[in-house]
PDB file of N, CA and C in Angstrom:
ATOM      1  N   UNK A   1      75.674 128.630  90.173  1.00  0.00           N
ATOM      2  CA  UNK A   1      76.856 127.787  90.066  1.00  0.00           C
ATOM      3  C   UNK A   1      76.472 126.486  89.361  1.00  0.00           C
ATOM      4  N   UNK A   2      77.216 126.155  88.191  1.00  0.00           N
ATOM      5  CA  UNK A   2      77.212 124.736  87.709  1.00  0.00           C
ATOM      6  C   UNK A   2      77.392 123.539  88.049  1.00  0.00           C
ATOM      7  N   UNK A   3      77.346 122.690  87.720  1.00  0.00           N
ATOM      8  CA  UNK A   3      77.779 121.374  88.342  1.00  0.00           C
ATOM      9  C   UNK A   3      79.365 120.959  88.568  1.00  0.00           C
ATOM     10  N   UNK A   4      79.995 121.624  87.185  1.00  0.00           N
ATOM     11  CA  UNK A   4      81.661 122.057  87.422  1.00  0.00           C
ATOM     12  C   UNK A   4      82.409 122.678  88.353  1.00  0.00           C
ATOM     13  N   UNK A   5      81.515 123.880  88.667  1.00  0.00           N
ATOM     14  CA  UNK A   5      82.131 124.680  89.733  1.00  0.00           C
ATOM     15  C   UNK A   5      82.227 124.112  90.964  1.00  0.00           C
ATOM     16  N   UNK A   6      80.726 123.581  91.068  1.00  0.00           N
ATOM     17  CA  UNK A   6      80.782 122.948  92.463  1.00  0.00           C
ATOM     18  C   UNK A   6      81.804 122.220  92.601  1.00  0.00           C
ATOM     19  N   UNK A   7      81.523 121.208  91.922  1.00  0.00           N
ATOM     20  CA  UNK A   7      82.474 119.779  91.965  1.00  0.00           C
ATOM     21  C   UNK A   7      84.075 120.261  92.090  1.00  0.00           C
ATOM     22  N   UNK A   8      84.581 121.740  91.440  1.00  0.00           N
ATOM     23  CA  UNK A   8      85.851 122.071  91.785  1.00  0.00           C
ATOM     24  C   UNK A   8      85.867 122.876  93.244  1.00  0.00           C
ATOM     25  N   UNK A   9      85.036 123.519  93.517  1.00  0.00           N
ATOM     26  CA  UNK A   9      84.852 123.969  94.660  1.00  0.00           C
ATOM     27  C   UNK A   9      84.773 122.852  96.101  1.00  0.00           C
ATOM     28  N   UNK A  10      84.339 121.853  95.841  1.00  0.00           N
ATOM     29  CA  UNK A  10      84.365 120.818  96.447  1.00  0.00           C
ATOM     30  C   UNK A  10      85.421 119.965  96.981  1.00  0.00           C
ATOM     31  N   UNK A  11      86.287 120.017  95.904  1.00  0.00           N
ATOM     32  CA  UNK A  11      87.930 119.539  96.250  1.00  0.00           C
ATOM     33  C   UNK A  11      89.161 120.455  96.537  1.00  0.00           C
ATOM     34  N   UNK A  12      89.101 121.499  97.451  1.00  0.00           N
ATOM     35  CA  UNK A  12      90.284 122.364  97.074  1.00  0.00           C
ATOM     36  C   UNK A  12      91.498 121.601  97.926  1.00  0.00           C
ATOM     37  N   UNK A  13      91.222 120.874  98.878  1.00  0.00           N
ATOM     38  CA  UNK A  13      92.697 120.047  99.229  1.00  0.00           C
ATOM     39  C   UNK A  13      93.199 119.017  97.917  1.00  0.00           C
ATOM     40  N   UNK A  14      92.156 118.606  97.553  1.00  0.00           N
ATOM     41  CA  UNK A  14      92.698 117.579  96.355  1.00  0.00           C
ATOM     42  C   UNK A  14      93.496 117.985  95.479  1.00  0.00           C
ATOM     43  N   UNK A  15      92.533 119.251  95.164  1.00  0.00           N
ATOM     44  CA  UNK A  15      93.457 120.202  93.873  1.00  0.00           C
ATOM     45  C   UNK A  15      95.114 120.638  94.208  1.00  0.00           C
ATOM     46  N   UNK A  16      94.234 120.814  95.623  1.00  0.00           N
ATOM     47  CA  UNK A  16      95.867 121.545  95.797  1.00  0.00           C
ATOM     48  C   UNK A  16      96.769 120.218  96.084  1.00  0.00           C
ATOM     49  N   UNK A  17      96.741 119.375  96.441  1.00  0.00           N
ATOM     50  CA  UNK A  17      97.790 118.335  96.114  1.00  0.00           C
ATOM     51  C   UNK A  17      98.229 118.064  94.752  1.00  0.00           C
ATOM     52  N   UNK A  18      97.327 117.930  94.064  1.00  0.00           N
ATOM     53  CA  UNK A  18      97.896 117.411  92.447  1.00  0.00           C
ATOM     54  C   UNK A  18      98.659 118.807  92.297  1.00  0.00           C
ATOM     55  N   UNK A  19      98.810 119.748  92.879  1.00  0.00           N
ATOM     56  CA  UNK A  19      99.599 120.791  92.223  1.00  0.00           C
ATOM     57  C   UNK A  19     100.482 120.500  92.954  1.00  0.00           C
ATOM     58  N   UNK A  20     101.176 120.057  93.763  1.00  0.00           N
ATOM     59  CA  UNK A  20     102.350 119.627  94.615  1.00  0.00           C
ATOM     60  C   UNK A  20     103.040 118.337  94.151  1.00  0.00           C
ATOM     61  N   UNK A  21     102.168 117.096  93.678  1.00  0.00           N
ATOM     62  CA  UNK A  21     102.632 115.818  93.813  1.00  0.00           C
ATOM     63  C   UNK A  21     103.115 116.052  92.573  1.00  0.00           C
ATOM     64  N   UNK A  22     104.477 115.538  92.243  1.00  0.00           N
ATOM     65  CA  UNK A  22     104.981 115.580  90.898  1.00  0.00           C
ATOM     66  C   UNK A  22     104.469 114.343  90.113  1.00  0.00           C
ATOM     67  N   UNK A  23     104.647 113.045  90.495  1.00  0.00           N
ATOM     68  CA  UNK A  23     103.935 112.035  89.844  1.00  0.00           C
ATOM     69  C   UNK A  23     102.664 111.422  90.320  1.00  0.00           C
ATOM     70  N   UNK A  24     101.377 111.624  90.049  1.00  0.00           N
ATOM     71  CA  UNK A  24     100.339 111.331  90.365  1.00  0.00           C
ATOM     72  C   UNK A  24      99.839 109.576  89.520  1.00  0.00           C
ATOM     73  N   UNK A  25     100.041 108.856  89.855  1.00  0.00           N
ATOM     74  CA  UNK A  25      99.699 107.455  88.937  1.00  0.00           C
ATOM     75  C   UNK A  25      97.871 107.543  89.004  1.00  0.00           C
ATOM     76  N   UNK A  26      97.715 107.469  90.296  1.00  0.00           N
ATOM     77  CA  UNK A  26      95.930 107.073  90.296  1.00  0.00           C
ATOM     78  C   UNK A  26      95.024 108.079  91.060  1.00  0.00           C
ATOM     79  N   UNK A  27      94.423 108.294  90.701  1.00  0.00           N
ATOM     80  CA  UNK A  27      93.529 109.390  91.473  1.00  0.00           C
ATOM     81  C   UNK A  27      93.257 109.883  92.916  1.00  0.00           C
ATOM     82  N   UNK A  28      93.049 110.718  93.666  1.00  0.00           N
ATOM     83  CA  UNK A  28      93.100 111.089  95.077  1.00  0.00           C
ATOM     84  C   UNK A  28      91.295 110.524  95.489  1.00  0.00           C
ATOM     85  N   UNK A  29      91.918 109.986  96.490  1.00  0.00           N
ATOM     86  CA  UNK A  29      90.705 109.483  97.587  1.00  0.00           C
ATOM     87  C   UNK A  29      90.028 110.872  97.644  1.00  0.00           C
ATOM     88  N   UNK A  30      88.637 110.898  98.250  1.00  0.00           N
ATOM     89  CA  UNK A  30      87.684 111.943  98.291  1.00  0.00           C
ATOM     90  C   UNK A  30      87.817 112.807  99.545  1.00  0.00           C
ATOM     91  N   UNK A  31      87.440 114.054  99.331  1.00  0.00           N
ATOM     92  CA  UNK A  31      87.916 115.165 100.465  1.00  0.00           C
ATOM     93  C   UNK A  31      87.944 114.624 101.529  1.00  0.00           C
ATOM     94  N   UNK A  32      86.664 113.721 101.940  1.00  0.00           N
ATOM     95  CA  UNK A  32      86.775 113.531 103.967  1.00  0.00           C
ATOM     96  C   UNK A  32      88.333 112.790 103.766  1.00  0.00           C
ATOM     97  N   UNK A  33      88.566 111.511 103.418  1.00  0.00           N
ATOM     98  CA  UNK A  33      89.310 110.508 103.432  1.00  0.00           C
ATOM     99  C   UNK A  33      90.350 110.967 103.461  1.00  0.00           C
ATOM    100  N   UNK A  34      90.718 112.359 102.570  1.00  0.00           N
ATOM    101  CA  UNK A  34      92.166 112.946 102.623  1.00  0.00           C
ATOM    102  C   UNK A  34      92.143 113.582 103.630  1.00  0.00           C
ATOM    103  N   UNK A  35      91.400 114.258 104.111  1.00  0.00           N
ATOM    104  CA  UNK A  35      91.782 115.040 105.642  1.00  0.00           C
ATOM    105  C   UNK A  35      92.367 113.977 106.331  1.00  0.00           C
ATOM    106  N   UNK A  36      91.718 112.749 106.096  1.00  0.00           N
ATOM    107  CA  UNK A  36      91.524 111.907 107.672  1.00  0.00           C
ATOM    108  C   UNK A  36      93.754 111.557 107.724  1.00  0.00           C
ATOM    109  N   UNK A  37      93.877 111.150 106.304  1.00  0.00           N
ATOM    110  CA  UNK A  37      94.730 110.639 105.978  1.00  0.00           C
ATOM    111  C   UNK A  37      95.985 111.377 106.245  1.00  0.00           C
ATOM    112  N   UNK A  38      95.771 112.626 106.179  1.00  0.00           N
ATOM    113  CA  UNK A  38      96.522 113.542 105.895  1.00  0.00           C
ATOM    114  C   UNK A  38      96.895 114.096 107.252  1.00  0.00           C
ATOM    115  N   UNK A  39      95.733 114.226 108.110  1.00  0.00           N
ATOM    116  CA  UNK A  39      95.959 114.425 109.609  1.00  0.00           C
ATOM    117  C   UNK A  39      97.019 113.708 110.315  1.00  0.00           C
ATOM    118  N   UNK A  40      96.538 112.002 110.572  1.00  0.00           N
ATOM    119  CA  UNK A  40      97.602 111.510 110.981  1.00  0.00           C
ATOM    120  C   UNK A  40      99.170 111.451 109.881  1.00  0.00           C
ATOM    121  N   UNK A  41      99.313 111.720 108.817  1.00  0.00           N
ATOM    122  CA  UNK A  41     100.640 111.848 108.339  1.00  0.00           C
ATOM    123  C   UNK A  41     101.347 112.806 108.261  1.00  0.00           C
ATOM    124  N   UNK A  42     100.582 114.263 108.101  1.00  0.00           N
ATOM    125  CA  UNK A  42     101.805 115.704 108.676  1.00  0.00           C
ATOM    126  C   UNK A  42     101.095 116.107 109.912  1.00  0.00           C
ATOM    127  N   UNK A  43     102.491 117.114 110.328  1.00  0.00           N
ATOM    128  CA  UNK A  43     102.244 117.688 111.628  1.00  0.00           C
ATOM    129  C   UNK A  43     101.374 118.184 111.571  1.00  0.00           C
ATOM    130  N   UNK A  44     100.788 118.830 112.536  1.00  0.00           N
ATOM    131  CA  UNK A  44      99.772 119.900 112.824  1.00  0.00           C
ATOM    132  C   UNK A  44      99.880 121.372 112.431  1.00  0.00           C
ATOM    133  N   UNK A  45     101.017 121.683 111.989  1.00  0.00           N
ATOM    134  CA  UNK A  45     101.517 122.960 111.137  1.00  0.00           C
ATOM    135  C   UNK A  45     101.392 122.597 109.568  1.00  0.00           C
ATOM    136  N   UNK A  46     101.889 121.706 109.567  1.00  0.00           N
ATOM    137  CA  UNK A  46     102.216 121.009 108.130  1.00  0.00           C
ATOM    138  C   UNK A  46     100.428 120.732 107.686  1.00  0.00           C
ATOM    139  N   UNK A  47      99.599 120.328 107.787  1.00  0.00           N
ATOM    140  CA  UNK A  47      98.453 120.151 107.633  1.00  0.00           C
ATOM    141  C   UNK A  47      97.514 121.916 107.664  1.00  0.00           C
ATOM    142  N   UNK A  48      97.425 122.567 109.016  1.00  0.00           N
ATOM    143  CA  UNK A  48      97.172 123.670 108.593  1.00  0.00           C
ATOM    144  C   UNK A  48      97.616 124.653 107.584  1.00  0.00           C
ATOM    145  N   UNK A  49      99.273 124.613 107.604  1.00  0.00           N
ATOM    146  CA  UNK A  49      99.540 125.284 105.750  1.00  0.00           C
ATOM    147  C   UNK A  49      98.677 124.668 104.593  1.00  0.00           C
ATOM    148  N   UNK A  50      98.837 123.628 104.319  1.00  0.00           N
ATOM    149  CA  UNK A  50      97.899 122.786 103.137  1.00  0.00           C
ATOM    150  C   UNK A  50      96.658 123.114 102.911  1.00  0.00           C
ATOM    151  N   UNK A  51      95.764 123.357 104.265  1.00  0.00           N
ATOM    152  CA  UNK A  51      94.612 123.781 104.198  1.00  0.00           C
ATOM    153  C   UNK A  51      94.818 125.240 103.752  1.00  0.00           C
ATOM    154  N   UNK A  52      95.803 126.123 104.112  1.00  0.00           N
ATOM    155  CA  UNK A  52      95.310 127.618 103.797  1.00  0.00           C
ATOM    156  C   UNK A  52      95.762 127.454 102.388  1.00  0.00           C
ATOM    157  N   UNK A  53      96.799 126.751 101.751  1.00  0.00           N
ATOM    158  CA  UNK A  53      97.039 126.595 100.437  1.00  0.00           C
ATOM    159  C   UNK A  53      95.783 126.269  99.877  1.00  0.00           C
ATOM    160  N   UNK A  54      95.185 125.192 100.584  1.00  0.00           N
ATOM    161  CA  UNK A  54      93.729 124.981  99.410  1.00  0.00           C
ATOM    162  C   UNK A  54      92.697 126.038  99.649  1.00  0.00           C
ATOM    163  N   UNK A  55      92.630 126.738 100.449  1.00  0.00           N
ATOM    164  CA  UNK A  55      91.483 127.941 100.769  1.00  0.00           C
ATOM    165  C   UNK A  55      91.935 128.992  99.981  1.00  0.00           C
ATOM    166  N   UNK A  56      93.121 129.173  99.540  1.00  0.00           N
ATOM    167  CA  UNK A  56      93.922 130.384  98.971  1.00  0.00           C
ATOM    168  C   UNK A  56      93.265 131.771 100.156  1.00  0.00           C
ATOM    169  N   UNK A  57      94.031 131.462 101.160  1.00  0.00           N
ATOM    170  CA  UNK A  57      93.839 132.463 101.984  1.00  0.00           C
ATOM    171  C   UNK A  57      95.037 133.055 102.553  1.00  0.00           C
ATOM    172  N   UNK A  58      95.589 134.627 102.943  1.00  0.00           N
ATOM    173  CA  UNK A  58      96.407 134.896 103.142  1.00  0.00           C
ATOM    174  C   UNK A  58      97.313 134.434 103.866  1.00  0.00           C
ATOM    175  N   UNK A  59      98.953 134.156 104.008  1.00  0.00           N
ATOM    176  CA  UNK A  59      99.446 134.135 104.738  1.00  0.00           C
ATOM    177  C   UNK A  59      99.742 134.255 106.219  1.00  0.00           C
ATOM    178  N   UNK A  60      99.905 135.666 106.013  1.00  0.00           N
ATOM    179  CA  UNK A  60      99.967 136.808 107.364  1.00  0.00           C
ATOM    180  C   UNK A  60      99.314 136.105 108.493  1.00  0.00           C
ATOM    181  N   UNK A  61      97.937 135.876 108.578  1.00  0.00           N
ATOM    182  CA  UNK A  61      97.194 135.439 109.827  1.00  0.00           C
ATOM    183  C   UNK A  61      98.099 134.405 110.233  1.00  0.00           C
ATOM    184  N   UNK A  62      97.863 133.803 109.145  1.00  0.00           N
ATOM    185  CA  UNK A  62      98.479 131.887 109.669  1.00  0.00           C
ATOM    186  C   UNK A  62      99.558 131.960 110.415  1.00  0.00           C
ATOM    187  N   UNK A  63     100.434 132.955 109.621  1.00  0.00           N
ATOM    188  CA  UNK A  63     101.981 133.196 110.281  1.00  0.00           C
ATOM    189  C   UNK A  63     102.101 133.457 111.786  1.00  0.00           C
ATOM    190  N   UNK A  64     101.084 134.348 112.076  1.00  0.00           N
ATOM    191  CA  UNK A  64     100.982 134.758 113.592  1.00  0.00           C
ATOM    192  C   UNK A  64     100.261 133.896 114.452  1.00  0.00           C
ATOM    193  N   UNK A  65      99.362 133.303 113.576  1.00  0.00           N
ATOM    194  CA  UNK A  65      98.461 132.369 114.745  1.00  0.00           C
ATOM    195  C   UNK A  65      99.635 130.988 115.031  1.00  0.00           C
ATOM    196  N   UNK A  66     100.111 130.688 114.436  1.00  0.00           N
ATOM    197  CA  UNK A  66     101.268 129.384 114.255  1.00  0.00           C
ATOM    198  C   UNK A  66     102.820 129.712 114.342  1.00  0.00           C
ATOM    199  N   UNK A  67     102.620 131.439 114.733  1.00  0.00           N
ATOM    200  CA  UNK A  67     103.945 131.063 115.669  1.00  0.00           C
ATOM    201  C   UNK A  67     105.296 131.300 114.435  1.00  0.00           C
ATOM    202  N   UNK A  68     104.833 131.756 113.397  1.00  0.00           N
ATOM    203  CA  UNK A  68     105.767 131.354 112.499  1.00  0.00           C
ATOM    204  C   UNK A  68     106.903 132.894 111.573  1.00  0.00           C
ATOM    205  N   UNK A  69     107.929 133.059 111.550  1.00  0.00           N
ATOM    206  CA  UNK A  69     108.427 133.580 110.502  1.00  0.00           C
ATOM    207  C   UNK A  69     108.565 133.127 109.056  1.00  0.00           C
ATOM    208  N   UNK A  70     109.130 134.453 108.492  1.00  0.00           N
ATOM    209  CA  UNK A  70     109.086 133.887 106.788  1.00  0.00           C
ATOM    210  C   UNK A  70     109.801 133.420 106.525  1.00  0.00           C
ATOM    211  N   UNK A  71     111.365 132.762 107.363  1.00  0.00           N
ATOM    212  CA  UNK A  71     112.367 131.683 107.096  1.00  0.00           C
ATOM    213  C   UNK A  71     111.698 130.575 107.409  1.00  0.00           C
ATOM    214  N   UNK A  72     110.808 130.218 108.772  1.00  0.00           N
ATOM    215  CA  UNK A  72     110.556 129.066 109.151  1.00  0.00           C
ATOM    216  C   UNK A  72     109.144 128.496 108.467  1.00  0.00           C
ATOM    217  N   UNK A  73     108.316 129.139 107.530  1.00  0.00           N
ATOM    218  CA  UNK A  73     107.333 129.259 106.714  1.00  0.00           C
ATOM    219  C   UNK A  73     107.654 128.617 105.648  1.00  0.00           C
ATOM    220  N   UNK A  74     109.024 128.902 104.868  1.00  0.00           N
ATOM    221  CA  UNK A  74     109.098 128.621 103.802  1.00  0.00           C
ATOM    222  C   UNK A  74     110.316 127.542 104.059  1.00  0.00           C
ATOM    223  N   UNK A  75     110.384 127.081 104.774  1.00  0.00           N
ATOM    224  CA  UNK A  75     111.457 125.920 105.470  1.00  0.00           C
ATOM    225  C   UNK A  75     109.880 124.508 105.710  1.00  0.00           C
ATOM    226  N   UNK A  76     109.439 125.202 106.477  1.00  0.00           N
ATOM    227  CA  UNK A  76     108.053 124.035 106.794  1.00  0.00           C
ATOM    228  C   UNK A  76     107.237 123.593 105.241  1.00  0.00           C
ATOM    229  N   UNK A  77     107.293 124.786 104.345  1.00  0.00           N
ATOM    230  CA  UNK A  77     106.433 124.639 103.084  1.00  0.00           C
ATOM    231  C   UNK A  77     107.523 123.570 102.150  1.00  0.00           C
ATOM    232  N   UNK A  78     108.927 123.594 102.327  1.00  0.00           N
ATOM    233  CA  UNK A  78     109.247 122.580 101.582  1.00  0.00           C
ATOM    234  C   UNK A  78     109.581 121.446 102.269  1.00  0.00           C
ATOM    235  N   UNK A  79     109.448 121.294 103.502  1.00  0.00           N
ATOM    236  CA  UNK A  79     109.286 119.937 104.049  1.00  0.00           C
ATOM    237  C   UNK A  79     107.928 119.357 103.946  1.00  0.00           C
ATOM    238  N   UNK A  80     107.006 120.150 103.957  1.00  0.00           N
ATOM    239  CA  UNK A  80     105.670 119.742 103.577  1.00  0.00           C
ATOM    240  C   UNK A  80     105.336 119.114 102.242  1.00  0.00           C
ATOM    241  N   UNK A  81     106.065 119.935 101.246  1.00  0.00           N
ATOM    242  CA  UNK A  81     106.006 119.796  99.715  1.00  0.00           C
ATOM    243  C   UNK A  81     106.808 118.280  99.593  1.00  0.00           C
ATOM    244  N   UNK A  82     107.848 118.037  99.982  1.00  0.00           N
ATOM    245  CA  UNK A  82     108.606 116.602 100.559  1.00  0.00           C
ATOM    246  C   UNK A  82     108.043 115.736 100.602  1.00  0.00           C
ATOM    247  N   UNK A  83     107.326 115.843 102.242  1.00  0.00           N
ATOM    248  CA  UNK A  83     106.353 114.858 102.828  1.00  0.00           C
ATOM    249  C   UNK A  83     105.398 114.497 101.565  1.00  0.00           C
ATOM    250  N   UNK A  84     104.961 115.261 100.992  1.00  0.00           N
ATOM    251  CA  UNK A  84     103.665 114.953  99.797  1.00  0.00           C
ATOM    252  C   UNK A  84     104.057 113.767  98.985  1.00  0.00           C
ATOM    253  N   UNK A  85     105.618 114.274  98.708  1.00  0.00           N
ATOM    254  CA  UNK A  85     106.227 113.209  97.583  1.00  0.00           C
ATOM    255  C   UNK A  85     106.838 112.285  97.554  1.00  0.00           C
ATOM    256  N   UNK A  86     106.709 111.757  99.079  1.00  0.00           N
ATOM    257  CA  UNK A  86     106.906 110.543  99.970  1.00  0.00           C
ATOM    258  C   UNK A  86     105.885 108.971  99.061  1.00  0.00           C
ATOM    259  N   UNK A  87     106.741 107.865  98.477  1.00  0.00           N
ATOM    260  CA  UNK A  87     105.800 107.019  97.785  1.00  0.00           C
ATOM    261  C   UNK A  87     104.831 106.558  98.985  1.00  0.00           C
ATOM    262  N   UNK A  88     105.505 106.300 100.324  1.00  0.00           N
ATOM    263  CA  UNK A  88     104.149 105.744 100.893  1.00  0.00           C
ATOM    264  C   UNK A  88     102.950 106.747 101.543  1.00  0.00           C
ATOM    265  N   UNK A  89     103.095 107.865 101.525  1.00  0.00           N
ATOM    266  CA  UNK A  89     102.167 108.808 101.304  1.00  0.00           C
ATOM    267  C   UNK A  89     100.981 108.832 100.085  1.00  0.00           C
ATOM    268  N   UNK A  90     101.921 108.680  99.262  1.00  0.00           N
ATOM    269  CA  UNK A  90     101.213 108.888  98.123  1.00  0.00           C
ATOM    270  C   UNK A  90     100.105 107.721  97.668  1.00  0.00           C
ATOM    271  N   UNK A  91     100.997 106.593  97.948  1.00  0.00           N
ATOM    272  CA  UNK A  91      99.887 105.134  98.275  1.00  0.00           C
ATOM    273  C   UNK A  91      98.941 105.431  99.193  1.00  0.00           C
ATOM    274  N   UNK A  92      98.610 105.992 100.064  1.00  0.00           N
ATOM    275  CA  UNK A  92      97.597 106.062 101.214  1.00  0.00           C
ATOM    276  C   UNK A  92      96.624 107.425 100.609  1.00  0.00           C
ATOM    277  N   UNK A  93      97.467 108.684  99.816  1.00  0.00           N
ATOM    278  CA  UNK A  93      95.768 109.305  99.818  1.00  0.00           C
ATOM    279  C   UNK A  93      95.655 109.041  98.231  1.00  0.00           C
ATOM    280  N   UNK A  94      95.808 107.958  97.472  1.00  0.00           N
ATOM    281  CA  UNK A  94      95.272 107.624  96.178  1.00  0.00           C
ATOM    282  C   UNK A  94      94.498 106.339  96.365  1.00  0.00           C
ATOM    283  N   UNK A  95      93.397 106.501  95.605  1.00  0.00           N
ATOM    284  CA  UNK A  95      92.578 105.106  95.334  1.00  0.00           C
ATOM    285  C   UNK A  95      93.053 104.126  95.082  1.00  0.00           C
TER     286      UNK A  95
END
Protein backbone atom coordinates (compact mmCIF):
# COMPACT_ATOMS: atom_id res chain seq x y z
CA UNK A 1 0.00 0.00 0.00
CA UNK A 2 1.17 3.58 -0.89
CA UNK A 3 1.23 6.52 0.94
CA UNK A 4 -2.17 7.57 -1.00
CA UNK A 5 -3.98 4.66 -0.14
CA UNK A 6 -3.25 4.82 3.28
CA UNK A 7 -3.89 8.35 3.79
CA UNK A 8 -7.45 7.56 1.95
CA UNK A 9 -7.94 4.61 3.91
CA UNK A 10 -7.36 6.62 6.91
CA UNK A 11 -10.25 9.04 6.49
CA UNK A 12 -13.33 7.10 5.54
CA UNK A 13 -15.71 9.26 7.89
CA UNK A 14 -14.18 12.37 6.37
CA UNK A 15 -14.66 11.14 2.92
CA UNK A 16 -17.82 10.16 3.54
CA UNK A 17 -18.93 13.54 4.74
CA UNK A 18 -17.58 15.60 1.86
CA UNK A 19 -19.86 13.29 -0.11
CA UNK A 20 -22.89 14.47 1.90
CA UNK A 21 -21.99 18.18 2.71
CA UNK A 22 -23.11 20.16 -0.28
CA UNK A 23 -20.98 23.26 0.49
CA UNK A 24 -17.70 22.47 2.02
CA UNK A 25 -15.74 26.13 2.50
CA UNK A 26 -12.66 24.72 4.68
CA UNK A 27 -11.40 21.46 5.28
CA UNK A 28 -12.60 18.64 7.85
CA UNK A 29 -10.88 18.40 11.25
CA UNK A 30 -8.93 14.96 11.50
CA UNK A 31 -10.62 11.49 12.04
CA UNK A 32 -10.36 11.39 16.06
CA UNK A 33 -11.79 15.09 16.29
CA UNK A 34 -14.70 14.20 13.95
CA UNK A 35 -15.85 11.24 15.83
CA UNK A 36 -15.55 13.23 18.98
CA UNK A 37 -17.62 16.01 17.31
CA UNK A 38 -19.91 14.11 15.65
CA UNK A 39 -20.84 11.91 18.69
CA UNK A 40 -22.12 14.59 20.75
CA UNK A 41 -24.09 16.21 17.62
CA UNK A 42 -26.17 13.11 16.07
CA UNK A 43 -28.02 10.55 17.76
CA UNK A 44 -26.67 7.36 18.43
CA UNK A 45 -28.42 5.83 15.29
CA UNK A 46 -27.60 8.77 13.29
CA UNK A 47 -23.80 8.39 14.02
CA UNK A 48 -23.77 4.54 13.69
CA UNK A 49 -25.36 4.87 9.99
CA UNK A 50 -22.41 7.36 9.08
CA UNK A 51 -19.99 5.00 10.31
CA UNK A 52 -21.39 2.00 8.21
CA UNK A 53 -21.61 4.60 5.30
CA UNK A 54 -17.87 5.22 5.77
CA UNK A 55 -16.96 1.39 6.23
CA UNK A 56 -19.16 0.68 3.10
CA UNK A 57 -20.58 -2.17 4.92
CA UNK A 58 -23.88 -3.80 4.38
CA UNK A 59 -27.01 -2.61 5.44
CA UNK A 60 -28.98 -5.64 6.54
CA UNK A 61 -26.95 -6.21 9.89
CA UNK A 62 -27.24 -2.59 10.94
CA UNK A 63 -30.95 -2.73 10.18
CA UNK A 64 -31.51 -5.54 12.68
CA UNK A 65 -29.03 -4.69 15.23
CA UNK A 66 -30.73 -0.93 15.43
CA UNK A 67 -34.04 -1.95 15.41
CA UNK A 68 -34.72 -0.54 12.09
CA UNK A 69 -37.00 -0.92 8.83
CA UNK A 70 -36.44 0.26 5.27
CA UNK A 71 -39.02 3.23 5.75
CA UNK A 72 -37.44 4.23 9.05
CA UNK A 73 -33.73 3.75 7.51
CA UNK A 74 -34.22 5.87 4.82
CA UNK A 75 -36.30 8.52 6.90
CA UNK A 76 -33.19 8.56 9.59
CA UNK A 77 -30.62 8.69 6.41
CA UNK A 78 -32.21 11.97 5.33
CA UNK A 79 -32.45 13.49 8.60
CA UNK A 80 -28.94 12.57 9.05
CA UNK A 81 -27.97 13.91 5.54
CA UNK A 82 -29.88 17.34 7.05
CA UNK A 83 -28.17 17.35 10.27
CA UNK A 84 -24.73 17.33 8.13
CA UNK A 85 -25.92 20.48 6.34
CA UNK A 86 -26.72 22.27 9.41
CA UNK A 87 -24.15 25.71 9.19
CA UNK A 88 -23.38 25.24 12.82
CA UNK A 89 -22.43 21.72 12.34
CA UNK A 90 -20.51 22.37 9.70
CA UNK A 91 -18.48 25.16 11.68
CA UNK A 92 -17.58 22.59 14.39
CA UNK A 93 -16.20 19.57 12.20
CA UNK A 94 -14.14 22.07 9.79
CA UNK A 95 -10.81 23.63 10.67
Amino acid sequence: MNREETALSETPLGDELEKHIRKLINPLKDEDELKKVLKVKLTKKEFKVLNNWANNEPIEPLLGKLGLDEKRYGDLSLKLIKKLNQEKLKQEIMI
